[in-house]
Protein backbone atom coordinates (compact mmCIF):
# COMPACT_ATOMS: atom_id res chain seq x y z
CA UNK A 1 -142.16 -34.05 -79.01
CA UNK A 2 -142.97 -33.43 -75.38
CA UNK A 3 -141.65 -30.13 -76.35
CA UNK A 4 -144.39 -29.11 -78.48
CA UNK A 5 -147.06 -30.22 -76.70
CA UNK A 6 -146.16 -28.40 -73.66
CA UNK A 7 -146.34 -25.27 -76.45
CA UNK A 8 -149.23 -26.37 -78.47
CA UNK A 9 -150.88 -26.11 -74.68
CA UNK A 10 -149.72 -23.19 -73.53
CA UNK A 11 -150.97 -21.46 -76.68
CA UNK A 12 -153.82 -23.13 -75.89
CA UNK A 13 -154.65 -22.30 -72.27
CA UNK A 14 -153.72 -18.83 -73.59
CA UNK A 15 -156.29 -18.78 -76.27
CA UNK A 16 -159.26 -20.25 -73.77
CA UNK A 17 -158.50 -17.39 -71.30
CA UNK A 18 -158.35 -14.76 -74.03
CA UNK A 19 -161.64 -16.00 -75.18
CA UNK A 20 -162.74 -16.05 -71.85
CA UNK A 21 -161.91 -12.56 -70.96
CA UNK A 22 -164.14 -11.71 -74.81
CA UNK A 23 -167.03 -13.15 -73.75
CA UNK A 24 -167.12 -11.63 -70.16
CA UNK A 25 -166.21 -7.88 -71.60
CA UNK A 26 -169.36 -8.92 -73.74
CA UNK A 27 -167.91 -8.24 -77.26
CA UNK A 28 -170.34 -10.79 -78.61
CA UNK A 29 -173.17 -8.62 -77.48
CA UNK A 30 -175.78 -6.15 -78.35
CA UNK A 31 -178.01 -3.50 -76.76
CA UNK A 32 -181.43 -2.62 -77.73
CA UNK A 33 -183.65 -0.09 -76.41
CA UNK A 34 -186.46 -0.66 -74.34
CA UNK A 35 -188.02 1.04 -71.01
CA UNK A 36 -190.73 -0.06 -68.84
CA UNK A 37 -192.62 3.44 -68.95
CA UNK A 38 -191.82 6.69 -69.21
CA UNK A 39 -187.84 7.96 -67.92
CA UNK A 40 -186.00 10.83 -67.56
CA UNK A 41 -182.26 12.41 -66.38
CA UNK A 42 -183.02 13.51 -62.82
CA UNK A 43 -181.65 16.70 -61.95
CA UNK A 44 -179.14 18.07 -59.55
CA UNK A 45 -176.90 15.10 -60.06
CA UNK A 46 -173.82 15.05 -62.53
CA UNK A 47 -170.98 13.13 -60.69
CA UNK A 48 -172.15 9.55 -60.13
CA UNK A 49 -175.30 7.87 -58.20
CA UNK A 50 -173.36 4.85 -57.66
CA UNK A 51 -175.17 3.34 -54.79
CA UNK A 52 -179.00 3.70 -53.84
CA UNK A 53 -180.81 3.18 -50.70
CA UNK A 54 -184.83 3.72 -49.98
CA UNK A 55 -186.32 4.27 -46.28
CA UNK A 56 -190.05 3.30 -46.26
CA UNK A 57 -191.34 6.74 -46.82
CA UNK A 58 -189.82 7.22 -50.17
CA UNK A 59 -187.06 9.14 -49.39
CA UNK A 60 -183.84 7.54 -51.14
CA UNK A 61 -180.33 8.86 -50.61
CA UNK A 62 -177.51 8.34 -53.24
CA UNK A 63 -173.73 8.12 -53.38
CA UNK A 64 -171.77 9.94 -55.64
CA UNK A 65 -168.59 11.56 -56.44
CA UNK A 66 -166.15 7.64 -55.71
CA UNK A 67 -162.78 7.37 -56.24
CA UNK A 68 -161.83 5.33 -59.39
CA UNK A 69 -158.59 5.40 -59.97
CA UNK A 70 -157.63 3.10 -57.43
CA UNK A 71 -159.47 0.53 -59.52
CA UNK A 72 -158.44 2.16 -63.08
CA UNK A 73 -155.44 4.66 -62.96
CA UNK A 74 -156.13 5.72 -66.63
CA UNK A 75 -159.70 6.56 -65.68
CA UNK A 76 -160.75 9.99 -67.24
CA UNK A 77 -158.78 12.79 -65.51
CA UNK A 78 -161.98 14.96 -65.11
CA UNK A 79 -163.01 12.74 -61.88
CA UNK A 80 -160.04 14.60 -59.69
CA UNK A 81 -162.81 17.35 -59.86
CA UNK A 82 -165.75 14.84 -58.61
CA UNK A 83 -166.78 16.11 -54.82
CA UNK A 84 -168.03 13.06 -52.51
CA UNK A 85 -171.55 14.14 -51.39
CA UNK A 86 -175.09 12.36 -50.42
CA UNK A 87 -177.97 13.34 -52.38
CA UNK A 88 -181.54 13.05 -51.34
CA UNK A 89 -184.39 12.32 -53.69
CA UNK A 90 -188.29 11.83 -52.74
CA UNK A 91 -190.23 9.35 -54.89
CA UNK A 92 -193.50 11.04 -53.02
CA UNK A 93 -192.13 14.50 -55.05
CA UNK A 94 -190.73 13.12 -58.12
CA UNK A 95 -190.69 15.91 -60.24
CA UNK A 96 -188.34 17.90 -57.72
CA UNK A 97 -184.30 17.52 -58.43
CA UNK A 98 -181.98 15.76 -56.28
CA UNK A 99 -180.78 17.84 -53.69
CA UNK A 100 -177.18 17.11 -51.34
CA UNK A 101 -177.69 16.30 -47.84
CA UNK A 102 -175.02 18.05 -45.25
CA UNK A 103 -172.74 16.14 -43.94
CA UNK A 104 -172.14 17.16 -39.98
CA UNK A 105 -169.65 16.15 -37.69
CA UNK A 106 -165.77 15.91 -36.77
CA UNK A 107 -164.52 13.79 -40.03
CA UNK A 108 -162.22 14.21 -43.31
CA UNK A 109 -164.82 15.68 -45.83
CA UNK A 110 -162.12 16.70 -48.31
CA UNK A 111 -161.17 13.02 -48.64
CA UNK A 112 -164.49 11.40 -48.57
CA UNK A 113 -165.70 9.43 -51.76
CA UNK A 114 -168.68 7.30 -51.32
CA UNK A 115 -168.58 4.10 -53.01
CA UNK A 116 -171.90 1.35 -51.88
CA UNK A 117 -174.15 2.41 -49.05
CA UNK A 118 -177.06 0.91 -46.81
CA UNK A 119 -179.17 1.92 -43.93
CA UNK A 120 -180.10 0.35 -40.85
CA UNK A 121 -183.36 1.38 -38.75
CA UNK A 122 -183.88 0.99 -35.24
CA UNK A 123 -187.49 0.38 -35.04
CA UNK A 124 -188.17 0.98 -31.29
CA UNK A 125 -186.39 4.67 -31.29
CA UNK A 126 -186.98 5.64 -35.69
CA UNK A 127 -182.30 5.75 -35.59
CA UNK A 128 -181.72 5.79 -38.73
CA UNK A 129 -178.13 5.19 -39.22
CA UNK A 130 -176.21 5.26 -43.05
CA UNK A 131 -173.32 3.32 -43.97
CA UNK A 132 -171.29 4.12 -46.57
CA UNK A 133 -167.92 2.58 -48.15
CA UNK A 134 -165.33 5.79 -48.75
CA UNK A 135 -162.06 5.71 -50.37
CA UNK A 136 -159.81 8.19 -48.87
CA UNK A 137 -156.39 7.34 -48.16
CA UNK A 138 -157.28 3.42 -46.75
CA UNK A 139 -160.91 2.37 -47.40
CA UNK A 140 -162.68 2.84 -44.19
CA UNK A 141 -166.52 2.54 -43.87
CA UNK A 142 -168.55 5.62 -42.47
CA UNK A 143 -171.88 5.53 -39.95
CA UNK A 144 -173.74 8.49 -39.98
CA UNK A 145 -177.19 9.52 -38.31
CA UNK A 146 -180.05 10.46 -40.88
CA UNK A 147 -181.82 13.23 -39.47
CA UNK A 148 -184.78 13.13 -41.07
CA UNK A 149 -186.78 16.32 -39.49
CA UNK A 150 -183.43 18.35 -40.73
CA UNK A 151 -182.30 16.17 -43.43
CA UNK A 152 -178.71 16.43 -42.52
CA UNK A 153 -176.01 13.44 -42.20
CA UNK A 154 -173.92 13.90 -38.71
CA UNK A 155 -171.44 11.37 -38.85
CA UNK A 156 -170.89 9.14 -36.09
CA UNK A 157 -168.48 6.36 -36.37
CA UNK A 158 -165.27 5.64 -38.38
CA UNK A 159 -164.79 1.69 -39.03
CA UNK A 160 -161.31 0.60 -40.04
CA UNK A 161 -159.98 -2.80 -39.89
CA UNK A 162 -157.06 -4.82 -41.68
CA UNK A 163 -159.55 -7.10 -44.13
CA UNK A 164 -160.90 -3.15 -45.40
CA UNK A 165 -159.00 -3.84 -48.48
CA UNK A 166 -160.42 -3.08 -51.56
CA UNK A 167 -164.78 -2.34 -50.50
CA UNK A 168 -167.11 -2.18 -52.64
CA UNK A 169 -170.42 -2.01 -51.18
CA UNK A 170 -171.39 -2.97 -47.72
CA UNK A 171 -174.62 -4.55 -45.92
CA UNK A 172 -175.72 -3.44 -42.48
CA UNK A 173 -177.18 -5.49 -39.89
CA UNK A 174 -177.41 -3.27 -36.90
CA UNK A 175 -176.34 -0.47 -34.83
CA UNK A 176 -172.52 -0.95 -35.12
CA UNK A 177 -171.93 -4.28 -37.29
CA UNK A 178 -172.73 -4.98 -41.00
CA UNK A 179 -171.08 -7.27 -43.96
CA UNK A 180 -168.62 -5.42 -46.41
CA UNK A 181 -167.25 -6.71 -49.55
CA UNK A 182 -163.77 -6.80 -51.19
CA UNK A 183 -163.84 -6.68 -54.83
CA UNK A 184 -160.08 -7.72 -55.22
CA UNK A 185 -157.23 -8.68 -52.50
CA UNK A 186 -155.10 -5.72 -54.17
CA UNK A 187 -156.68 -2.31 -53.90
CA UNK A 188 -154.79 -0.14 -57.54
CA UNK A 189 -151.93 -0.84 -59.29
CA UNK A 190 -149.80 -3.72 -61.20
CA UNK A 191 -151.11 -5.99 -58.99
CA UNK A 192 -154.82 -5.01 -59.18
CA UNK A 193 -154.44 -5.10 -62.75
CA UNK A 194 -153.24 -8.64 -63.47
CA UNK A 195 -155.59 -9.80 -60.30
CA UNK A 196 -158.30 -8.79 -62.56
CA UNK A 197 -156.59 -9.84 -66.32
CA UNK A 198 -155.50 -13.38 -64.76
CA UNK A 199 -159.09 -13.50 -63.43
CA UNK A 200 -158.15 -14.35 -59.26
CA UNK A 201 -160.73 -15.63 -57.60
CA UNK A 202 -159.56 -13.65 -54.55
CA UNK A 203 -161.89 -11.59 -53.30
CA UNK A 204 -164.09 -11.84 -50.20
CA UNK A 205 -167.01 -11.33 -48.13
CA UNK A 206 -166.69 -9.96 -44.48
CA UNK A 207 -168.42 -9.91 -41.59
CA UNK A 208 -167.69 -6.99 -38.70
CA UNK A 209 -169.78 -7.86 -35.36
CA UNK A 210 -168.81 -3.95 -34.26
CA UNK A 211 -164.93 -5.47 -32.56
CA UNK A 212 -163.67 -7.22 -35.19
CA UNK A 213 -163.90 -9.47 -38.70
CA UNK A 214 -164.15 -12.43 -39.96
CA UNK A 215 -163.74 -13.59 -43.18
CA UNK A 216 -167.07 -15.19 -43.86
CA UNK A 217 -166.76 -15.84 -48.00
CA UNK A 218 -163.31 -16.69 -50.11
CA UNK A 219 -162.56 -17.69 -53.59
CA UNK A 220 -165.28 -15.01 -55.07
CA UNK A 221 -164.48 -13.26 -58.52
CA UNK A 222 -165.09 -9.78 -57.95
CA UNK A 223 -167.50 -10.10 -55.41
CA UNK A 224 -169.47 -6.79 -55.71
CA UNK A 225 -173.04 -5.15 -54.74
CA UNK A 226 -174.45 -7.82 -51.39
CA UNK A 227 -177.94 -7.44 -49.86
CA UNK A 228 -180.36 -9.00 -47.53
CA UNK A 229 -184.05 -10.84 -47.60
CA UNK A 230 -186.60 -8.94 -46.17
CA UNK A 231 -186.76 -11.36 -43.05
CA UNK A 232 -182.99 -11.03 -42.86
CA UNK A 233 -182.80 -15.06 -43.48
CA UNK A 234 -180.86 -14.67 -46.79
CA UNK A 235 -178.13 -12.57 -48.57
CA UNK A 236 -177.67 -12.03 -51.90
CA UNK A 237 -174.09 -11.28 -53.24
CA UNK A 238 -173.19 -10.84 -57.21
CA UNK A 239 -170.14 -11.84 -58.61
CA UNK A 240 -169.16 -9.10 -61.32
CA UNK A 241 -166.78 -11.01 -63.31
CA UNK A 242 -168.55 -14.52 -63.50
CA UNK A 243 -171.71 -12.80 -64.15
CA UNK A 244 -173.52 -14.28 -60.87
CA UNK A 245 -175.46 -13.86 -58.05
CA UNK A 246 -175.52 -16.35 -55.00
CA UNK A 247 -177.75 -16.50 -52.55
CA UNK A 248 -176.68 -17.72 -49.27
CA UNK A 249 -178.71 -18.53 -45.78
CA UNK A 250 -177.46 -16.74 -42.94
CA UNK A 251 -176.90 -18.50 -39.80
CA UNK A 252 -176.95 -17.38 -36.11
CA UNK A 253 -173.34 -17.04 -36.17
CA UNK A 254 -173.44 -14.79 -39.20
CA UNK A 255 -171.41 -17.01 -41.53
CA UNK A 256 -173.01 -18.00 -44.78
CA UNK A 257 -173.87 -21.40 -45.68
CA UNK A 258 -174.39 -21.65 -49.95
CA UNK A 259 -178.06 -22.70 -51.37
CA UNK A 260 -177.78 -21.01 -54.70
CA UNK A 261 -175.97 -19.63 -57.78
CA UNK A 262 -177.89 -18.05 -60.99
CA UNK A 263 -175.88 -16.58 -64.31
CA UNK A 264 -177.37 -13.55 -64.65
CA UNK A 265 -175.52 -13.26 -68.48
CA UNK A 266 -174.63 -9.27 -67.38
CA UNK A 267 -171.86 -7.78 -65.78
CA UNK A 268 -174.61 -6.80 -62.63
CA UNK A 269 -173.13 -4.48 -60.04
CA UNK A 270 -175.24 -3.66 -57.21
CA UNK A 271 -178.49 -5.20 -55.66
CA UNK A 272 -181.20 -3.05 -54.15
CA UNK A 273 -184.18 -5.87 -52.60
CA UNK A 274 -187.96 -3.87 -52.41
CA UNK A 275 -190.05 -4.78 -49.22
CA UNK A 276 -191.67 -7.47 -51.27
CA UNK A 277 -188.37 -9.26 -51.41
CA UNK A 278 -187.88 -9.06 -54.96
CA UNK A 279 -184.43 -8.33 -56.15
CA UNK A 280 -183.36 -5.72 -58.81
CA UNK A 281 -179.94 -5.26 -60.28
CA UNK A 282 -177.94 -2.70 -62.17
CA UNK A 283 -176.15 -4.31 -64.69
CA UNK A 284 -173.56 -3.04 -67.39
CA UNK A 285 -173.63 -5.54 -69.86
CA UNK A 286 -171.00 -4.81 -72.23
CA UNK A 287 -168.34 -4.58 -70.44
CA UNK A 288 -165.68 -3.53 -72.27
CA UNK A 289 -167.86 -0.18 -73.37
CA UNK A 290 -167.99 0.35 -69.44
CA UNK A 291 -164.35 0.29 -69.34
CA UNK A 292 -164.22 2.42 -72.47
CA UNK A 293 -166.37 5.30 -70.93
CA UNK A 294 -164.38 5.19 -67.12
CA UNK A 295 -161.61 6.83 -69.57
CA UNK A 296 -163.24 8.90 -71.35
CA UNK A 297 -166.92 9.91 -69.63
CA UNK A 298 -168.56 11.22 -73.15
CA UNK A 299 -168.26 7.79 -74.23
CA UNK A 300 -171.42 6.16 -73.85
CA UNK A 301 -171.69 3.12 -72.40
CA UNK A 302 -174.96 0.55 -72.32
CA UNK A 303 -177.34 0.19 -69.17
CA UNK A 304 -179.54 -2.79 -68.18
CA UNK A 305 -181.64 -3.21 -64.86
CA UNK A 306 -182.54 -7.35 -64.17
CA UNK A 307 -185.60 -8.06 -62.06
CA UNK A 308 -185.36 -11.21 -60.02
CA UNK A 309 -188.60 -12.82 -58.54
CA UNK A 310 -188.67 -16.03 -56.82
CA UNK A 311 -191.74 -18.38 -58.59
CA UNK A 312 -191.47 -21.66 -56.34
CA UNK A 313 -190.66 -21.63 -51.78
CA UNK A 314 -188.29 -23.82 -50.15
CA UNK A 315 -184.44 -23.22 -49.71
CA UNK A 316 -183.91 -24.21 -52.92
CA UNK A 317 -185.97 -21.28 -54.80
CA UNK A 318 -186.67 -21.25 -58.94
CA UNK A 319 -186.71 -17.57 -60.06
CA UNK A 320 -187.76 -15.50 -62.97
CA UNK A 321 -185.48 -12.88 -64.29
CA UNK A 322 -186.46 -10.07 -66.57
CA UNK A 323 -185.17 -7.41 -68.01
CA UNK A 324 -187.07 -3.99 -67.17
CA UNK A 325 -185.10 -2.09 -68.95
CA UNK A 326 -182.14 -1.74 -71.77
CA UNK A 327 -180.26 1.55 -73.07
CA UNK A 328 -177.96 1.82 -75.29
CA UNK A 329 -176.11 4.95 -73.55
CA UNK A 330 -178.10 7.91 -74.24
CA UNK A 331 -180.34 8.11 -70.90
CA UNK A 332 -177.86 6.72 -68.71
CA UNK A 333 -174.14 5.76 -69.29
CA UNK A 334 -173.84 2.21 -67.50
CA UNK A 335 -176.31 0.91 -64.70
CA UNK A 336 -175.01 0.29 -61.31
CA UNK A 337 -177.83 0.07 -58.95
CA UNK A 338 -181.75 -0.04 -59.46
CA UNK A 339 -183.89 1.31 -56.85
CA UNK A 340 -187.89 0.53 -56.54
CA UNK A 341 -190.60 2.30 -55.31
CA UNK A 342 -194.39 2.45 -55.48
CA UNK A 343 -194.62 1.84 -59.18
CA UNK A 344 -191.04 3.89 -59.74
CA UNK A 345 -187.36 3.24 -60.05
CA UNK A 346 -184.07 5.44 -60.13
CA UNK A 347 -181.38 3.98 -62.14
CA UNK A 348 -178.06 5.12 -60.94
CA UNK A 349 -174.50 5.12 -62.69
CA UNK A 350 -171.05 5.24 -61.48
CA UNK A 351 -169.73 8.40 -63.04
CA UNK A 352 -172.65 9.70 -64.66
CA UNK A 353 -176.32 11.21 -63.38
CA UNK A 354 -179.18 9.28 -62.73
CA UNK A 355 -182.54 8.45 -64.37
CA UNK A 356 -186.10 8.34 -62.71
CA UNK A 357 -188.60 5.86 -64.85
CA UNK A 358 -192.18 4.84 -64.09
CA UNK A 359 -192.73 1.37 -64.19
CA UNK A 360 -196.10 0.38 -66.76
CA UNK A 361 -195.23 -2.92 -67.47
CA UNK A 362 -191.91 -5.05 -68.21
């Protein structure tokens, strides 16, 4: 007797998690089409826009050309030919194509493959200094110099450290230190695999003060894109495979203390946060039709950007989410980052190009 019940619940516990894993790959879902104005494929970019940042002129620069197969070995074989670059794109001139920024400086360009980014200004001298997450042989994260007179990159610094495991995107906070995400505690393989299929919450937030790292967040599922309030009071950190973003106050010491956790219902990846402090996602929310088009890149794959607004103050914050916009593949295959500005937005992908849409009304 005790026999079968220990079956009966195994076969049990294996049919919850199955389910589970169904409703988090979002086979119970559907994508309609809508846009909040007019959008188009912006030029000049073919390989990925998989992370977005915006300096206060309008000038955004754009990853592309990351490394997945440390995350999917059986991605489609067509990415060995990908090229890590930075593109530049003006919202003031947004008619113009995207156009690569050169890189300058004594470092690896053969194995760089830019993965999240983020910028941090010095507001006494106008530095303007890029971070970006590459995976080349380790995942290291790369400081650069924005010359904006030139528009070149010249790189600067190389950060490595031990908790570099597996980064995903990364969150500066000044001249030399910045938060960094690991999406999983094993970076490809077996391992990576059943991390992900036995759904570990492993993965963790980091915090480098410009010696070392802390560990400042455990216990995450797939922690993934992380940004900051305007006032630098609060980050913002989404959890890809439980569908959430937290928001967290930031103390003196840099560790994060929890207020907050909204389901967003969507896979969302990264989060870009406009100077008005509302937050904007890039979301793929069926995620098994993701998964379906990182092997084969013709596949299409749905897109969906989330707007988050806070509607009430205190620590404790209510907020409004909408949905600006929905597509069903054929503008942009998958959504990984959102980018506003001045009535605008560029919708980036992680393998694919990237869309520019005006913003009527949503």
């Amino acid at each position: 007797m005790f026999k079968t019940i220990m079956i009966v619940g195994g076969i049990g516990i294996i049919i919850h998690h199955l389910i589970t894993l169904a409703f988090i790959m979002g086979y119970h879902k559907s994508i309609y089409n809508h846009r909040p104005g007019p959008c188009r494929v912006v030029p000049g970019i073919v390989n990925g826009s998989e992370d977005i940042v915006v300096l206060p002129n309008g000038i955004a620069l754009i990853s592309s050309g990351m490394d997945h197969f440390h995350i999917m070995p059986d991605t489609d074989p067509s990415m060995h030919g990908f090229k890590g670059r930075i593109y530049l794109f003006d919202f003031n001139q947004p008619e113009k194509a995207a156009q690569v920024v050169p890189l300058k400086g004594d470092f690896d360009k053969n194995n760089f493959r830019p993965h999240g980014i983020d910028i941090w200004e010095d507001k006494e001298t106008g530095l303007v200094r890029l971070f970006v997450v590459n995976h080349g042989k380790v995942d290291t994260i790369e400081a650069f110099e924005f010359d904006q007179d030139q528009l070149i990159l010249k790189h600067r610094r190389t950060f490595k450290h031990k908790l570099m495991i597996s980064v995903n995107d990364v969150l500066a906070t000044g001249r030399n230190s910045f938060y960094f995400t690991n999406d999983a505690m094993n970076r490809g393989g077996v391992r990576r695999m059943l991390e992900s299929l036995l759904l570990c919450a492993w993965s963790t937030v980091v915090y480098y003060d410009g010696r070392d790292a802390k560990v400042v967040l455990d216990k995450g599922h797939m922690y993934n894109g992380i940004n900051m309030s305007p006032n630098k009071k609060f980050v913002y950190v989404n959890q890809l495979t439980s569908n959430t973003m937290s928001i967290y106050k930031r103390e003196a010491s840099n560790s994060l203390t929890f207020i907050q956790s909204m389901n967003l219902q969507s896979r969302c990846d990264n989060i870009f946060v406009d100077e008005g402090g509302d937050i904007w996602h890039g979301c793929h929310p069926i995620g098994h039709k993701f998964h379906s088009h990182a092997k084969k890149f013709t596949y299409p794959a749905p897109a969906q950007v989330l707007h988050v607004k806070a509607v009430s103050g205190g620590n404790t914050k209510k907020y409004q989410i909408r949905e600006v916009l929905s597509d069903d593949g054929s503008l942009v295959k998958g959504s990984s980052v959102a980018a506003y500005f001045q009535g605008a937005m560029l919708v980036g992908t992680v393998m694919d190009n990237m869309a520019y849409c005006q913003i009527k009304s949503f």
